[in-house]
Protein backbone atom coordinates (compact mmCIF):
# COMPACT_ATOMS: atom_id res chain seq x y z
CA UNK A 1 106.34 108.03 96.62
CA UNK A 2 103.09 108.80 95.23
CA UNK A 3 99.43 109.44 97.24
CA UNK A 4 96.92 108.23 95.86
CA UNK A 5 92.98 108.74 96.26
CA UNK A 6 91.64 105.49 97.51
CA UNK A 7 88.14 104.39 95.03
CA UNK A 8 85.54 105.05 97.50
CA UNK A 9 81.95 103.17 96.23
CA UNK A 10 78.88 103.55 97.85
CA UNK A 11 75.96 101.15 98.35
CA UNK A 12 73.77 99.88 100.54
CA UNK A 13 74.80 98.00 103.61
CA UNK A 14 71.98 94.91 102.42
CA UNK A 15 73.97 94.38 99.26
CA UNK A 16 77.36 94.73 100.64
CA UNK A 17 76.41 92.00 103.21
CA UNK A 18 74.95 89.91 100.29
CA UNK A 19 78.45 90.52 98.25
CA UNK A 20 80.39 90.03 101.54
CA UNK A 21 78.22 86.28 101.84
CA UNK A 22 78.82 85.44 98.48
CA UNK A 23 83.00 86.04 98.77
CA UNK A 24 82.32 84.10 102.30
CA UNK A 25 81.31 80.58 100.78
CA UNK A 26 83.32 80.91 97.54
CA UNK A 27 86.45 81.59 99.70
CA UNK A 28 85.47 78.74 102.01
CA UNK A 29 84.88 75.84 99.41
CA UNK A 30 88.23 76.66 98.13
CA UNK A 31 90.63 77.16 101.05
CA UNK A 32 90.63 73.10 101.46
CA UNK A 33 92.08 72.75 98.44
CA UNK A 34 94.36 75.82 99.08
CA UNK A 35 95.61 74.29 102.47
CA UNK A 36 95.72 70.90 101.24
CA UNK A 37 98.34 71.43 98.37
CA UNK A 38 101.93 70.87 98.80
CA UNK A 39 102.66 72.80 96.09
CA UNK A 40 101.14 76.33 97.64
CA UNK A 41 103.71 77.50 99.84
CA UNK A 42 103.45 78.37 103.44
CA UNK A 43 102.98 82.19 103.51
CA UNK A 44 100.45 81.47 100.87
CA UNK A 45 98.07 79.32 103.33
CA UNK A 46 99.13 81.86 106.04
CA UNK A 47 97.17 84.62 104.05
CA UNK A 48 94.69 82.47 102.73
CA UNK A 49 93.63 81.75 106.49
CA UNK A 50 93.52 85.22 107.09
CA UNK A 51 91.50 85.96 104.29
CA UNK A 52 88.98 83.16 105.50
CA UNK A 53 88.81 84.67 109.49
CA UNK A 54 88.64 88.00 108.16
CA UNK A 55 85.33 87.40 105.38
CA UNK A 56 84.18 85.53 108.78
CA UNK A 57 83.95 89.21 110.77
CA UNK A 58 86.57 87.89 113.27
CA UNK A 59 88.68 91.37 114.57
CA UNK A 60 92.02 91.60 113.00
CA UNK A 61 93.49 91.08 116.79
CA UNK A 62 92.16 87.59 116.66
CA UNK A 63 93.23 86.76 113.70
CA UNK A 64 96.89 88.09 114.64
CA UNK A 65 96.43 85.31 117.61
CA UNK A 66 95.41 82.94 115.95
CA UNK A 67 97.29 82.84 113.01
CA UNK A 68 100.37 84.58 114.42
CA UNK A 69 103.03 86.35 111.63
CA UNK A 70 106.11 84.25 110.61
CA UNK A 71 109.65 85.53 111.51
CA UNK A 72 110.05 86.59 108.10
CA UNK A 73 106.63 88.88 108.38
CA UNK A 74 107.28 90.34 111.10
CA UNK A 75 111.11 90.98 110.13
CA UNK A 76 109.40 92.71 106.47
CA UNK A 77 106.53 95.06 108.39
CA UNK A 78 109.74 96.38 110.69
CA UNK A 79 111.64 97.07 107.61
CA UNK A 80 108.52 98.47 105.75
CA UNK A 81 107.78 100.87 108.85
CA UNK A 82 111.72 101.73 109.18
CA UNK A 83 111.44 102.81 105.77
CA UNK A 84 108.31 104.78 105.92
CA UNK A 85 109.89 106.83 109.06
CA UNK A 86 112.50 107.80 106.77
CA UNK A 87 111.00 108.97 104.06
CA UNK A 88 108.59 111.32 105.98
CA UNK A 89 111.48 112.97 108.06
């Protein structure tokens, strides 16, 4: 597997928070509609949540609480780390 160099951008922190507040109430008109529809599937809300909580500042620990990982997530991130052991042995 590949490394790669994340982008790293610079600016200032007032237009980051500006950027960061205008993600904030796009995300939040939407993610009615996203939780609403039957058609979205579960995982899908799930992140969507997370996505909302996290734009919100709330620490990823919180969020974990609050909107605790499926069966199925927690069964992937096991496999995912299993995996990652042994490729760097």
């Amino acid at each position: 597997m590949a490394i790669s160099d994340p982008d790293i951008i610079v600016e200032s922190k007032k237009y980051i928070e500006q950027m960061r507040a205008k993600q904030q109430v796009a995300f939040a008109a939407k993610l009615p509609i996203i939780l609403q529809d039957p058609a979205i599937p579960q995982i899908s809300k799930k992140f969507a949540l997370r996505y909302s909580l996290k734009l919100d500042g709330i620490d990823k620990e919180y969020i974990k609480i609050l909107v605790p990982e499926s069966y199925e997530e927690l069964d992937a991130n096991q496999k995912v780390t299993l995996l990652d052991n042994n490729n760097k042995e």
